[in-house]
C-alpha atoms as a PDB file:
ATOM      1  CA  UNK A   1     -41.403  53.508   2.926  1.00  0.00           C
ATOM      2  CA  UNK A   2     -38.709  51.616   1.689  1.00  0.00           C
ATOM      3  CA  UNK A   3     -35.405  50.620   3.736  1.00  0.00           C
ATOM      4  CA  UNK A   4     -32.156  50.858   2.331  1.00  0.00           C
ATOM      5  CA  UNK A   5     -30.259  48.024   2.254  1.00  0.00           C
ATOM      6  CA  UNK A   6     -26.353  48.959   1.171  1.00  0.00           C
ATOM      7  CA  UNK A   7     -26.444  51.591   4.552  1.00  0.00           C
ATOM      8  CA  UNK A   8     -25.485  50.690   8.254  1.00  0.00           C
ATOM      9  CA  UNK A   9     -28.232  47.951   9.904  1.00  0.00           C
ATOM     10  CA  UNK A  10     -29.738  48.331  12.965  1.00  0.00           C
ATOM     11  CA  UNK A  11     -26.118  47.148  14.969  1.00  0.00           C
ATOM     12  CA  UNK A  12     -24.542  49.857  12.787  1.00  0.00           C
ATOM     13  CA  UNK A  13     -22.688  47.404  10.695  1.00  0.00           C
ATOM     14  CA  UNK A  14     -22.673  47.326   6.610  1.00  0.00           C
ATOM     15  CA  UNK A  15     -24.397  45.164   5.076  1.00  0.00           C
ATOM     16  CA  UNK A  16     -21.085  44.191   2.874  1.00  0.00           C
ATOM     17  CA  UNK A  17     -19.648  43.742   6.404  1.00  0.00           C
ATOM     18  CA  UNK A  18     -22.235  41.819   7.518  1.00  0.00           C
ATOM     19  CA  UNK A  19     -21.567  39.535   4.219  1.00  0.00           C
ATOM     20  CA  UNK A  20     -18.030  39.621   5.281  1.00  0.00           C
ATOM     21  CA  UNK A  21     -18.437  38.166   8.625  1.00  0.00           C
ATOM     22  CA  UNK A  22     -20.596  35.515   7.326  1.00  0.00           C
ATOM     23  CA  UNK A  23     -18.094  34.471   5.180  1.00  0.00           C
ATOM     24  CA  UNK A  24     -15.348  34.339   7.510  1.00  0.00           C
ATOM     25  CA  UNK A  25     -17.395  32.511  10.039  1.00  0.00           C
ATOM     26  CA  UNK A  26     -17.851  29.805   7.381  1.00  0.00           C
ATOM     27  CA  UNK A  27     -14.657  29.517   6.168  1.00  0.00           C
ATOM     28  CA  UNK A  28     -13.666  28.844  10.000  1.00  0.00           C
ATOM     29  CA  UNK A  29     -15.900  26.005  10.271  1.00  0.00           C
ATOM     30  CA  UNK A  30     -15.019  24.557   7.141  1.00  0.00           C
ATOM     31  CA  UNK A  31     -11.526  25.073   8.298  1.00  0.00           C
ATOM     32  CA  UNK A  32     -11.987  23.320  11.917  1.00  0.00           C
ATOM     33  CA  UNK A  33     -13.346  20.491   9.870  1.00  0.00           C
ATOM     34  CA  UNK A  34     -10.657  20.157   7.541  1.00  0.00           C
ATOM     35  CA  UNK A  35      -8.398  19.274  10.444  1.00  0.00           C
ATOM     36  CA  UNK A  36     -10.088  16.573  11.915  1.00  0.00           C
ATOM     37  CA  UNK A  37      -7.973  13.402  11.625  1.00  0.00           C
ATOM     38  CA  UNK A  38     -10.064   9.979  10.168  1.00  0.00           C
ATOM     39  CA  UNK A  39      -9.152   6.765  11.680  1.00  0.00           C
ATOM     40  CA  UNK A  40      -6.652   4.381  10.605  1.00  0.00           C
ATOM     41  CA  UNK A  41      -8.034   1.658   7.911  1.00  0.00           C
ATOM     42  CA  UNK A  42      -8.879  -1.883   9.034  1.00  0.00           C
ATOM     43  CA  UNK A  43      -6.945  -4.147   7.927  1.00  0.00           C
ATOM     44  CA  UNK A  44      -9.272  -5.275   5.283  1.00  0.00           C
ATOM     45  CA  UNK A  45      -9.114  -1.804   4.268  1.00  0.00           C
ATOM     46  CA  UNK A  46      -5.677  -1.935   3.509  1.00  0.00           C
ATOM     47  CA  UNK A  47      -4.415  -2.829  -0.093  1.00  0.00           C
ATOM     48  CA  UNK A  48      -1.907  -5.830   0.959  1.00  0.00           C
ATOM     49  CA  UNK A  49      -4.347  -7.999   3.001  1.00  0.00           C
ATOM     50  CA  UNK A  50      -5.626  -9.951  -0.123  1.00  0.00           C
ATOM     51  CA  UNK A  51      -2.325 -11.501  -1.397  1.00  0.00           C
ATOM     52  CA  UNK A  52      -0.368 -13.768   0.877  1.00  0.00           C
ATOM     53  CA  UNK A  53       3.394 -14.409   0.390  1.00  0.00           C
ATOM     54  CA  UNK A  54       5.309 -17.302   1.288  1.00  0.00           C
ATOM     55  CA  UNK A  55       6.805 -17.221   4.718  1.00  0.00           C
ATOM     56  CA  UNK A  56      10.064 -16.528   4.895  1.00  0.00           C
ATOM     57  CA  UNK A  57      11.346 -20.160   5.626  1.00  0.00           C
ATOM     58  CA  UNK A  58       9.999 -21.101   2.344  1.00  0.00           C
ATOM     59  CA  UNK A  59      11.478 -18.385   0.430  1.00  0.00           C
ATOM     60  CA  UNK A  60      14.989 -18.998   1.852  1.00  0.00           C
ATOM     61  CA  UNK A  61      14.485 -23.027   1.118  1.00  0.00           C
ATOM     62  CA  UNK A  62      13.790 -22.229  -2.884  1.00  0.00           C
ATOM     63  CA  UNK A  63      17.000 -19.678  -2.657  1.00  0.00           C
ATOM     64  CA  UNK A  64      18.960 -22.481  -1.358  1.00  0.00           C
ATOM     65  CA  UNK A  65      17.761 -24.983  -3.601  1.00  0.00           C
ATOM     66  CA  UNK A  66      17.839 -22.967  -6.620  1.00  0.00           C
ATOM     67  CA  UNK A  67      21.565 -22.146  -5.835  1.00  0.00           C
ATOM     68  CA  UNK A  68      22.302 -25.165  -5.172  1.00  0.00           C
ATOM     69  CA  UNK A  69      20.630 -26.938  -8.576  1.00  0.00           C
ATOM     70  CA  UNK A  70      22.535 -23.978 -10.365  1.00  0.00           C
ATOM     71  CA  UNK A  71      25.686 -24.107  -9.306  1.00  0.00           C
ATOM     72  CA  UNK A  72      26.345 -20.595  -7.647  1.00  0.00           C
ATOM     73  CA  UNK A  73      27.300 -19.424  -4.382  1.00  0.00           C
ATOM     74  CA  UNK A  74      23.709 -18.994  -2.115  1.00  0.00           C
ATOM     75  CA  UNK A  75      24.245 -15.240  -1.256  1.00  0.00           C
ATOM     76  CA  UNK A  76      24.053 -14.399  -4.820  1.00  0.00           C
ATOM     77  CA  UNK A  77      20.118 -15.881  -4.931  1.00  0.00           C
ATOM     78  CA  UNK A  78      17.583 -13.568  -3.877  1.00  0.00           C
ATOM     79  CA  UNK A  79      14.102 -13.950  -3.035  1.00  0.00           C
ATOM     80  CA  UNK A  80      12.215 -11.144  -4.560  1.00  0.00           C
ATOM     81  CA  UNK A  81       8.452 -11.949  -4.223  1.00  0.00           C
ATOM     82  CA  UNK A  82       6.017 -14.776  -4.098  1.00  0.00           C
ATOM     83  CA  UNK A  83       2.184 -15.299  -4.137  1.00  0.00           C
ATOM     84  CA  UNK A  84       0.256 -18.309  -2.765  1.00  0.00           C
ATOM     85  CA  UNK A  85      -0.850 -20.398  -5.714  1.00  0.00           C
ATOM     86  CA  UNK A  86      -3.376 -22.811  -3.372  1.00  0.00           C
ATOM     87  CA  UNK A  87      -3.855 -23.671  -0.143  1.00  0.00           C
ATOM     88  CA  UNK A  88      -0.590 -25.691   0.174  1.00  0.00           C
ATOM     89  CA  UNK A  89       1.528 -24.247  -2.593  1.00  0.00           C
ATOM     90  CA  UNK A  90       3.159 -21.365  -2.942  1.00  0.00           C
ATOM     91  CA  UNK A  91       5.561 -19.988  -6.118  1.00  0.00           C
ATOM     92  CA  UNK A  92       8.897 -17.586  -5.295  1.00  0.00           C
ATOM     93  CA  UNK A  93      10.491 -15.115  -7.614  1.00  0.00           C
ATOM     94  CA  UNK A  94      14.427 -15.227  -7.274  1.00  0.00           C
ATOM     95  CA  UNK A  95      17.046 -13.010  -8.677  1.00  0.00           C
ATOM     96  CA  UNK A  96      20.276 -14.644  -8.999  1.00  0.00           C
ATOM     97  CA  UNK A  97      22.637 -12.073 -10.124  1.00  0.00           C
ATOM     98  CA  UNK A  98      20.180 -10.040 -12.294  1.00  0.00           C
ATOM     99  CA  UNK A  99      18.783 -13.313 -13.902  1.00  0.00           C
ATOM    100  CA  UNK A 100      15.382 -14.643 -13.090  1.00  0.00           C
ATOM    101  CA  UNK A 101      13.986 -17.359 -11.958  1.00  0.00           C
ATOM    102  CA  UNK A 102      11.200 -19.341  -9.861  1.00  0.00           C
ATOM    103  CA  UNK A 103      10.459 -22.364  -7.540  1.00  0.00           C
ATOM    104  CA  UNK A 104       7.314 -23.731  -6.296  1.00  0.00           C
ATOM    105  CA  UNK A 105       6.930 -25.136  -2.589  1.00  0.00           C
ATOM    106  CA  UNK A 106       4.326 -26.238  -0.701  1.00  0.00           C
ATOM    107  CA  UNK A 107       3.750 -25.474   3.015  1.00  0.00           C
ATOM    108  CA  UNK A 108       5.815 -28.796   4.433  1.00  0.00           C
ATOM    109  CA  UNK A 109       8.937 -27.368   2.464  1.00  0.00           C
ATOM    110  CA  UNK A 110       9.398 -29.986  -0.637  1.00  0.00           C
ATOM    111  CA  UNK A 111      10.428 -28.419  -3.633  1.00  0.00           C
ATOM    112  CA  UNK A 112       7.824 -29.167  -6.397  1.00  0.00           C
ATOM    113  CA  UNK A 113       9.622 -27.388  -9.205  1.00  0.00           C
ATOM    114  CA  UNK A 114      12.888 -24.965  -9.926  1.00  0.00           C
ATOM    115  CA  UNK A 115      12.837 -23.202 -13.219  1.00  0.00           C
ATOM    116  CA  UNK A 116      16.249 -22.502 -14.973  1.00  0.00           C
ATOM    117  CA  UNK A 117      17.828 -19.767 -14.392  1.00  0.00           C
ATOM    118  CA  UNK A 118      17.374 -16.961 -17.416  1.00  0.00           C
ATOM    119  CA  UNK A 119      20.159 -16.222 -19.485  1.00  0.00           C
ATOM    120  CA  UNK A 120      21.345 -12.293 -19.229  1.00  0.00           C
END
């Protein structure tokens, strides 16, 4: 004889109810998993650990120098990034009233070089 499938089972449940808590019970788990926090990145991991910037000290030298070489007051000079060129020399980006410029420094803080600063 063959057994019907689409009627109660032998708990008394439907089989589309049986389906049903199937289902949900998977969509729990997958739920439950979906809020389980991952850990923090090392700091290799992280995007900024391969570029190295001039310490601030440095940065602040070529702002003074570069205001000073160009004539303008030393709070209009801003340092606005800089990237280690070797291992004792580093190059910094200024802004000096919306005009560019750069300097190059090496770690004992002597100027090797101040670019003009751009016309507007």
């Amino acid at each position: 004889m063959r057994k019907k499938t689409d009627g109660p089972d032998r708990m008394g449940c439907p089989a589309f109810g049986r389906q049903a808590a199937i289902l949900s019970s998977v969509l729990f788990v997958l739920g439950l998993s979906a809020c389980q926090s991952t850990p923090d990145p090392t700091p290799e991991q992280m995007s900024r650990t391969k570029v190295e910037t001039a310490p601030a000290d440095l940065q602040l030298l070529c702002a003074t120098t570069v205001a000073q070489s160009g004539g303008v007051d030393e709070s209009r000079v801003l340092p606005v990034g800089s990237r280690k060129l070797d291992a004792r020399t580093y190059h910094v980006d200024l802004n000096v009233d919306g005009r560019s410029t750069s300097c190059v420094v090496d770690d004992d803080g002597k100027i090797l070089s101040v670019g003009a600063i751009a016309a507007s």
